[in-house]
C-alpha atoms as a PDB file:
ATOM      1  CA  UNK A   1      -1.129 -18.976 -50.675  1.00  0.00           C
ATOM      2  CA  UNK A   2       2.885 -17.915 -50.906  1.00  0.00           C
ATOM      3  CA  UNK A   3       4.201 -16.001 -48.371  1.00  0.00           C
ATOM      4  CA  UNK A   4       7.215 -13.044 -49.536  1.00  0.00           C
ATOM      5  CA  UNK A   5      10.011 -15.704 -48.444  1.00  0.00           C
ATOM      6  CA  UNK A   6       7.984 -18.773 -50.789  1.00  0.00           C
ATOM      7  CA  UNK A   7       6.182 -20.674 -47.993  1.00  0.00           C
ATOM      8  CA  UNK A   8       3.118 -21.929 -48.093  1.00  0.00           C
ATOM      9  CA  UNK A   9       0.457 -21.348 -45.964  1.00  0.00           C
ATOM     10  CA  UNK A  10      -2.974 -22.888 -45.701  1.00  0.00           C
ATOM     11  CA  UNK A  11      -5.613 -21.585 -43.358  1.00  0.00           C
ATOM     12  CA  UNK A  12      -5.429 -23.734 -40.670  1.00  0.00           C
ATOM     13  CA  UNK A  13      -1.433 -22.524 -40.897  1.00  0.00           C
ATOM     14  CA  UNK A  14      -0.918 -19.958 -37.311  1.00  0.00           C
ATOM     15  CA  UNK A  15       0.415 -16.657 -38.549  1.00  0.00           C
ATOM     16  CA  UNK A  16       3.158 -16.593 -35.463  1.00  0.00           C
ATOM     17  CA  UNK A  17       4.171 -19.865 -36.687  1.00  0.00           C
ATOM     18  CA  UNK A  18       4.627 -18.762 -40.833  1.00  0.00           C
ATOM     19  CA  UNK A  19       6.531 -15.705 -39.471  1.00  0.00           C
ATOM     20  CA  UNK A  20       8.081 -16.734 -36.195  1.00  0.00           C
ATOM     21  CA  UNK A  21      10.687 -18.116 -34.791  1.00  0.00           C
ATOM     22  CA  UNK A  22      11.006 -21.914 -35.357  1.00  0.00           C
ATOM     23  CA  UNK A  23      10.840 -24.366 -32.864  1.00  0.00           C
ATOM     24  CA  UNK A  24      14.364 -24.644 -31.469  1.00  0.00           C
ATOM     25  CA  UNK A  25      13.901 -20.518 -31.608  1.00  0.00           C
ATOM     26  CA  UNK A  26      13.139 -18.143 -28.518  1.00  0.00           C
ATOM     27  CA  UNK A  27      11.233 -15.200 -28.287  1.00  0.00           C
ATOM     28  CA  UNK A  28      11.794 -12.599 -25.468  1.00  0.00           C
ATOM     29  CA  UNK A  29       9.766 -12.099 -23.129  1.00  0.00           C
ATOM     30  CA  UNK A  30       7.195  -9.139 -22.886  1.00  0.00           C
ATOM     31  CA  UNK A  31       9.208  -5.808 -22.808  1.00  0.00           C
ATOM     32  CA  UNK A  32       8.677  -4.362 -19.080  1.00  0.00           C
ATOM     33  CA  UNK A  33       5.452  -1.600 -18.890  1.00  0.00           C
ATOM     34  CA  UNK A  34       6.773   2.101 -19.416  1.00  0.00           C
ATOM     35  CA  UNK A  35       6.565   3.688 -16.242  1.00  0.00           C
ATOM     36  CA  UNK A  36       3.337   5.959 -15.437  1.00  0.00           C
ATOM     37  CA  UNK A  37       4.227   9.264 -13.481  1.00  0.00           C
ATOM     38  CA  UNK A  38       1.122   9.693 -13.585  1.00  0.00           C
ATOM     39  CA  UNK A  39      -0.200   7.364 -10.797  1.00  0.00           C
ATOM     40  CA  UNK A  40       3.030   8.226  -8.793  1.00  0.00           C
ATOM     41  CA  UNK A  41       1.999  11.399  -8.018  1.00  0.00           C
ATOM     42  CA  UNK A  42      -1.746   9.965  -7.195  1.00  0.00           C
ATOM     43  CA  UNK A  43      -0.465   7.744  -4.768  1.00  0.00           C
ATOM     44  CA  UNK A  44       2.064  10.459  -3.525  1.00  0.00           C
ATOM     45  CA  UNK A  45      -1.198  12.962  -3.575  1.00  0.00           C
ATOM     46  CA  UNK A  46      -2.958   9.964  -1.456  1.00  0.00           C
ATOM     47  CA  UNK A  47      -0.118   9.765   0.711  1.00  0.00           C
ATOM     48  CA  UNK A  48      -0.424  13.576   1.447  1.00  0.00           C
ATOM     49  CA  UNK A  49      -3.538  13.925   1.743  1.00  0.00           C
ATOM     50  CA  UNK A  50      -3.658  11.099   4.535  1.00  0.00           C
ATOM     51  CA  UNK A  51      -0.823  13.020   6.302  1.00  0.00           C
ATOM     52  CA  UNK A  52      -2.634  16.313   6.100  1.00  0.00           C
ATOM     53  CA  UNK A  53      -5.744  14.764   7.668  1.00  0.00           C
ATOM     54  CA  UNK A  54      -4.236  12.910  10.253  1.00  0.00           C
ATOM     55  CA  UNK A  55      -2.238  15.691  11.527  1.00  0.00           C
ATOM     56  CA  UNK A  56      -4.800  17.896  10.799  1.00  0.00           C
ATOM     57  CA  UNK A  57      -7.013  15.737  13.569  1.00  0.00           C
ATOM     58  CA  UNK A  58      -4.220  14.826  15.369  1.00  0.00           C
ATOM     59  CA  UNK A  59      -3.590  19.016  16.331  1.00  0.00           C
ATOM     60  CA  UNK A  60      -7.618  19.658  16.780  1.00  0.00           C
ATOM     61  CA  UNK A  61      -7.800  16.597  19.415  1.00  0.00           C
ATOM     62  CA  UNK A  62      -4.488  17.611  21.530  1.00  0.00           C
ATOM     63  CA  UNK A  63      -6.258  21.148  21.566  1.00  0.00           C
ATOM     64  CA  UNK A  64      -9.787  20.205  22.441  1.00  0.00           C
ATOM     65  CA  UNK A  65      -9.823  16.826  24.500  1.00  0.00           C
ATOM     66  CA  UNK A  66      -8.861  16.366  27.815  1.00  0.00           C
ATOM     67  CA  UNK A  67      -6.883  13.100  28.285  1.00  0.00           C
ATOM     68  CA  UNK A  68      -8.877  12.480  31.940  1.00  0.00           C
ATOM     69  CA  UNK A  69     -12.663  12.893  30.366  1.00  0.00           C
ATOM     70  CA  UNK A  70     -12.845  10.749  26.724  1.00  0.00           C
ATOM     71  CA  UNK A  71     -15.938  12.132  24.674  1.00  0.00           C
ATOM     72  CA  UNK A  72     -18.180   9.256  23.480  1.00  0.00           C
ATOM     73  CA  UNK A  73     -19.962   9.443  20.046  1.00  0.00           C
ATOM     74  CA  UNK A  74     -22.047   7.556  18.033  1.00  0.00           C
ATOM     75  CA  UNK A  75     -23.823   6.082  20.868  1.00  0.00           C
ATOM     76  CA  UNK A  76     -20.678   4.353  22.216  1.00  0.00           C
ATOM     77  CA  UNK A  77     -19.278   2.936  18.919  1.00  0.00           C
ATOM     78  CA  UNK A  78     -16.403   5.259  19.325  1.00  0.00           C
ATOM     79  CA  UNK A  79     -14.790   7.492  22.310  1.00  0.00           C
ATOM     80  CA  UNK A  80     -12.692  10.339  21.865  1.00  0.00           C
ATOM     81  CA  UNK A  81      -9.907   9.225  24.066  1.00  0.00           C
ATOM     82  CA  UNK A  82      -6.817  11.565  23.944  1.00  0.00           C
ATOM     83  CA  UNK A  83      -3.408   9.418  24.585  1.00  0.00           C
ATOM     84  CA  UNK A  84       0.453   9.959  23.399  1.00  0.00           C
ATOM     85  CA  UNK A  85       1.639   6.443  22.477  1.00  0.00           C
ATOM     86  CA  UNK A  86       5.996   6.047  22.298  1.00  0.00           C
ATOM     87  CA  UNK A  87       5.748   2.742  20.642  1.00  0.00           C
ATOM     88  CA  UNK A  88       4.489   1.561  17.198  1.00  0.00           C
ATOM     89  CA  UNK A  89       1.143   1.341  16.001  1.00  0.00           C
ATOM     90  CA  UNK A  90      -1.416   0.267  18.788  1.00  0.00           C
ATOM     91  CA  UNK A  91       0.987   0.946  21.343  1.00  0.00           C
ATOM     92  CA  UNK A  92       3.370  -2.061  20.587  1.00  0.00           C
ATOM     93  CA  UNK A  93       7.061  -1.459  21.839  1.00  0.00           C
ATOM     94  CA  UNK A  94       6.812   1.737  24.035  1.00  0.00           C
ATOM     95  CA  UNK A  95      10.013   1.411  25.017  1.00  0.00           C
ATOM     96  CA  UNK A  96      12.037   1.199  21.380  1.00  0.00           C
ATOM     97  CA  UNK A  97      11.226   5.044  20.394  1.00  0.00           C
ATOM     98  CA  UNK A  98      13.722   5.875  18.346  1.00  0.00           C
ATOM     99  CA  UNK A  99      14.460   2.279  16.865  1.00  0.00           C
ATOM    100  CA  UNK A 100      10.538   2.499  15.289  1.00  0.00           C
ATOM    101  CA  UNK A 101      11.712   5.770  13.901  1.00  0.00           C
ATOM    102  CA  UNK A 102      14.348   4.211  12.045  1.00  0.00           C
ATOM    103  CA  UNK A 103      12.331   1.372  11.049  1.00  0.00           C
ATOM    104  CA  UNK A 104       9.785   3.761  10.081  1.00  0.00           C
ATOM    105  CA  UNK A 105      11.933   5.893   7.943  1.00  0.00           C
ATOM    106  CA  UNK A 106      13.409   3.305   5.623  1.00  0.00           C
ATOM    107  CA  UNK A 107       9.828   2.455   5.427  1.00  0.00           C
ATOM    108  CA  UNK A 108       8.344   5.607   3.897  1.00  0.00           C
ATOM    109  CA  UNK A 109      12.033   5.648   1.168  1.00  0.00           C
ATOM    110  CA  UNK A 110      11.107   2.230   0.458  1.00  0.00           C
ATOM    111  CA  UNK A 111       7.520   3.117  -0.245  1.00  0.00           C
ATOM    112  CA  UNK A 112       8.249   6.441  -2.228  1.00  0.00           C
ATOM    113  CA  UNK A 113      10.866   4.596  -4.933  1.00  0.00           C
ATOM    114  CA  UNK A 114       8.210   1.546  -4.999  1.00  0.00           C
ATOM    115  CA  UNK A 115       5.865   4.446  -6.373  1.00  0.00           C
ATOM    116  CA  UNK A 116       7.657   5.526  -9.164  1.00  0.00           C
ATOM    117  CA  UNK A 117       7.229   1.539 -10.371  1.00  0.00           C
ATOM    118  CA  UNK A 118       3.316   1.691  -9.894  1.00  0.00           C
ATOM    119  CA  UNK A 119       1.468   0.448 -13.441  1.00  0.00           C
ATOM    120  CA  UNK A 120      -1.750  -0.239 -12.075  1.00  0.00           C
ATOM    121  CA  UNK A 121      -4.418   2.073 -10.543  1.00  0.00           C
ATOM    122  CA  UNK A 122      -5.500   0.125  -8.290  1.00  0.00           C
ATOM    123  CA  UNK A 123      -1.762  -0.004  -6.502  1.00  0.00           C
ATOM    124  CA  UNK A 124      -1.650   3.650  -6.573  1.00  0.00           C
ATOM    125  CA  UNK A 125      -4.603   4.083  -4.101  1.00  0.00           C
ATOM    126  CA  UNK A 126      -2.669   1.071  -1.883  1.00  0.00           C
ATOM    127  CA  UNK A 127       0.640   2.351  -1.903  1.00  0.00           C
ATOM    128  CA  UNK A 128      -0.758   6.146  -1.307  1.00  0.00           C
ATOM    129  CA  UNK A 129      -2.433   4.784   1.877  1.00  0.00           C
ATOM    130  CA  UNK A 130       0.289   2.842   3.252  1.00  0.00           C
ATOM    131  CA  UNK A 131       2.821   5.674   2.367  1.00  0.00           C
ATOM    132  CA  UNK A 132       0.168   8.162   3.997  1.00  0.00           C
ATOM    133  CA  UNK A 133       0.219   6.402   7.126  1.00  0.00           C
ATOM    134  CA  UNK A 134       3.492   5.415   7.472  1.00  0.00           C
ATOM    135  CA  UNK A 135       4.590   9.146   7.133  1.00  0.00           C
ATOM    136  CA  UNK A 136       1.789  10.497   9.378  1.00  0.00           C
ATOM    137  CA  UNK A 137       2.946   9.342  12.472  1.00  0.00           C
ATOM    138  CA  UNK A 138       6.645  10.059  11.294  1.00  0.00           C
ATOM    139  CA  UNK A 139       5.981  13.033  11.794  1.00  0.00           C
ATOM    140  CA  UNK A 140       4.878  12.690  15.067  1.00  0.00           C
ATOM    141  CA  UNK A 141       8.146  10.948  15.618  1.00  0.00           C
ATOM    142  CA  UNK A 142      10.251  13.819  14.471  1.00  0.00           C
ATOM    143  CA  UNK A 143       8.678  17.023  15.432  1.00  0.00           C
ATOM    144  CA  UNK A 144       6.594  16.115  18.567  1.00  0.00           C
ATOM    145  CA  UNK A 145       7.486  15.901  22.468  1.00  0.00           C
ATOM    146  CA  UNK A 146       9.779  14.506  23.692  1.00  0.00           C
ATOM    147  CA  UNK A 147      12.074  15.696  21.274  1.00  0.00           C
ATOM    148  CA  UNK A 148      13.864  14.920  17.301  1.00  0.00           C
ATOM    149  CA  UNK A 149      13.128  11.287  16.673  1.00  0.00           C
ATOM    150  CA  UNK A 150      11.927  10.413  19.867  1.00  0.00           C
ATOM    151  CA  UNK A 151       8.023  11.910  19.491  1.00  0.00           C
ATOM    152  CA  UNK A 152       4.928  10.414  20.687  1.00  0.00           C
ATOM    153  CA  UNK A 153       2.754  10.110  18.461  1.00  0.00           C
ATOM    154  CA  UNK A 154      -1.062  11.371  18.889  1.00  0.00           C
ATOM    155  CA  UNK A 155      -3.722   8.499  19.447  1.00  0.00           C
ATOM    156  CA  UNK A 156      -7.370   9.622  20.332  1.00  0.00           C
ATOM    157  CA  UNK A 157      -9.628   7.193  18.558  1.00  0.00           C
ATOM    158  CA  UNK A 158     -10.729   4.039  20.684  1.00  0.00           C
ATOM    159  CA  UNK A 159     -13.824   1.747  19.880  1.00  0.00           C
ATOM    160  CA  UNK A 160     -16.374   0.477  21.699  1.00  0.00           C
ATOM    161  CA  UNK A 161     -15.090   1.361  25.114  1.00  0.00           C
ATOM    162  CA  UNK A 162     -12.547   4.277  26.136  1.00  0.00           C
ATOM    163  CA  UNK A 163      -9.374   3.728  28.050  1.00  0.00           C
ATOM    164  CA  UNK A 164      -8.291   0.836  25.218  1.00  0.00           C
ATOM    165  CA  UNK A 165     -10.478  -1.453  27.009  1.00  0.00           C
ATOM    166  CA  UNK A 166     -11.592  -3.204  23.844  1.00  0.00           C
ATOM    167  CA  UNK A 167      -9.175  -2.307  20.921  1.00  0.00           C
ATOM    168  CA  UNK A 168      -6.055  -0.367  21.144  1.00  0.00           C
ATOM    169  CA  UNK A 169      -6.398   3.350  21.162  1.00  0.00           C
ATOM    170  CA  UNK A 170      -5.306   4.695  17.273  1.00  0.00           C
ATOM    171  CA  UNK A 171      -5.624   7.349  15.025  1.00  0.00           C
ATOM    172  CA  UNK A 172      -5.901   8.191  10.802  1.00  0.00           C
ATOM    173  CA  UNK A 173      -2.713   7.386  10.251  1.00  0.00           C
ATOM    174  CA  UNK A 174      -3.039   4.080  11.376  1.00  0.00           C
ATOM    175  CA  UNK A 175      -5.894   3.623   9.849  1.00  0.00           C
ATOM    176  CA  UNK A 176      -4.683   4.472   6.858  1.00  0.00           C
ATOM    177  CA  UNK A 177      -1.976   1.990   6.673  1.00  0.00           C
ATOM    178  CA  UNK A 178      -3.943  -0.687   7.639  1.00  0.00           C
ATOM    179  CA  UNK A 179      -6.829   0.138   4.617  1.00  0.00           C
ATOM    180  CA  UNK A 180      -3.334   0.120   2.269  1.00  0.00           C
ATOM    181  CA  UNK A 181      -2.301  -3.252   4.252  1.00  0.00           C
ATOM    182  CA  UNK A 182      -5.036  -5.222   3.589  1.00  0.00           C
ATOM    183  CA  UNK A 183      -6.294  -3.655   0.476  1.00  0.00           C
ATOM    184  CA  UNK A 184      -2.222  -5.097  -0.722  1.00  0.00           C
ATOM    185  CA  UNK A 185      -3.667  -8.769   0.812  1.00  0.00           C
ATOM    186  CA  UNK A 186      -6.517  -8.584  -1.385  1.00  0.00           C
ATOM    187  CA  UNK A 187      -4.859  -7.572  -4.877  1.00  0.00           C
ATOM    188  CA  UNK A 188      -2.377 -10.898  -4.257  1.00  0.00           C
ATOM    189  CA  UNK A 189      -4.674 -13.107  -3.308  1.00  0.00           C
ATOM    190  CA  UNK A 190      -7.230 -12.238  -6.227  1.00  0.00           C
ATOM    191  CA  UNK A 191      -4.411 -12.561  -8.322  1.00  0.00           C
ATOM    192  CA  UNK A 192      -3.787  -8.439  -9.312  1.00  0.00           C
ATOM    193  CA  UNK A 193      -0.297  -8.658  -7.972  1.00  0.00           C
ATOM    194  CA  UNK A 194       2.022  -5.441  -8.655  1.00  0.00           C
ATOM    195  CA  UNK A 195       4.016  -6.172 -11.495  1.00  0.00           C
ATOM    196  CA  UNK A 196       2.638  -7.864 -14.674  1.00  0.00           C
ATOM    197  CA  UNK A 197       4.907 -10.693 -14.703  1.00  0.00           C
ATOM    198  CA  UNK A 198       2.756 -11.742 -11.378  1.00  0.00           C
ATOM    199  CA  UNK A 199      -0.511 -11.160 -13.760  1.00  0.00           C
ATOM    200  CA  UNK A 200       0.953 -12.760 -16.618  1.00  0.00           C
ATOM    201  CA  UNK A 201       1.783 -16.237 -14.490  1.00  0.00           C
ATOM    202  CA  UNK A 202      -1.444 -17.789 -14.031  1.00  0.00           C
ATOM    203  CA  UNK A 203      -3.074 -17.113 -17.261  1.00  0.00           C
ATOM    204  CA  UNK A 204      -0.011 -18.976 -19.138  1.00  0.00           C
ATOM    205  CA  UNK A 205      -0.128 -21.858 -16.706  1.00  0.00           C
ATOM    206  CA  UNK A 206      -4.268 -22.024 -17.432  1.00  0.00           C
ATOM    207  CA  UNK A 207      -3.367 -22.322 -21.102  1.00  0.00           C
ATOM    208  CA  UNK A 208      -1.181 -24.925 -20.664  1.00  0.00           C
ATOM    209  CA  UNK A 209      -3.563 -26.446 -18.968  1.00  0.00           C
ATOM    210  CA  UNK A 210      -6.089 -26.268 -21.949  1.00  0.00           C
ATOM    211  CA  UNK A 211      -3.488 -27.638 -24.421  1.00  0.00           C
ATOM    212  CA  UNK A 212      -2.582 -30.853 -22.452  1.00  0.00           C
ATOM    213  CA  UNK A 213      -6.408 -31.344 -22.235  1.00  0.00           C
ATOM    214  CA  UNK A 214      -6.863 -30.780 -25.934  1.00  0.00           C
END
């Protein structure tokens, strides 16, 4: 069989090697993935819907608990346990207010240009819940007492005992990030990093690995 340019090809001939490049030639590599707006503004809808809730709960527990008399539910598993923490999550740094505000902000830009690069569902729901929870206690940070940027943000949630006695007092924001935190572990170690290139590594090293053992 002729090819249009003369060649001959026999069956066992590859097609990418008839019409290819030869072997001193390059090909580039994989065009980057069009952008999806459409999982940018599910992660962004995740984000706000985490920030809705936790503020949401964060408002109905400053106006129904009383910081002095924690409410225990679910037979002990969790107490209601009203507290205003000035620090980071779990009550790290009290004393560095407006510094975790800073830190916090860059954050959430970070987080909201990193979602207009999302190509894979999976990152959208990640992203979202990081993003959520980083902004939720922003907020908190900005708007709430003491005053702009130096806000304490709302923690009622504390498990298995109240008063922090066995896990640091937190809330849905912080919950939120760290469901986005580790659900980002996961997706790298199982190999479903965030851009393809990370995808695309391993395969290509396991077929090298089946040619040298052909």
């Amino acid at each position: 069989m002729q090819t249009a340019g003369g060649a001959t090809l026999s069956e066992d001939t590859p097609p990418e090697t008839a019409n290819g490049p030869g072997p001193d030639e390059t090909t580039p590599e994989d065009p980057r993935p069009a952008r999806r707006p459409g999982l940018m503004i599910a992660a962004l809808l995740i984000a706000a819907f985490a920030i809705g809730l936790d503020q949401w709960t964060k408002n109905l527990a400053e106006a129904n608990l009383d910081p002095a008399d924690p409410v225990r539910i679910l037979g002990g598993l969790v107490y209601l346990d009203l507290t205003w923490n000035s620090g980071a999550a779990f009550s790290l740094g009290t004393d560095y207010t407006w510094i975790f505000t800073i830190i916090a902000s860059a954050v959430v830009v970070f987080l909201i240009g990193l979602s207009t690069r999302i190509v894979y569902p999976v990152w959208a729901v990640a992203i979202g819940l990081v993003l959520g929870g980083a902004a939720g206690n922003l907020v908190d940070r900005y708007f709430r007492e003491p005053g702009f940027a130096h806000g304490h943000v709302v923690d009622f949630i504390s498990v298995f005992k109240p008063d922090a006695q066995a896990f640091p007092i937190f809330n849905i924001a912080d919950s939120a990030l760290c469901c986005g935190v580790v659900l980002i572990v996961l997706l790298e170690l199982t190999g479903r990093g965030f851009s393809p290139a990370s995808r695309k590594a391993e395969p290509r090293e396991d077929g090298r690995k089946k040619e040298a053992a052909a």
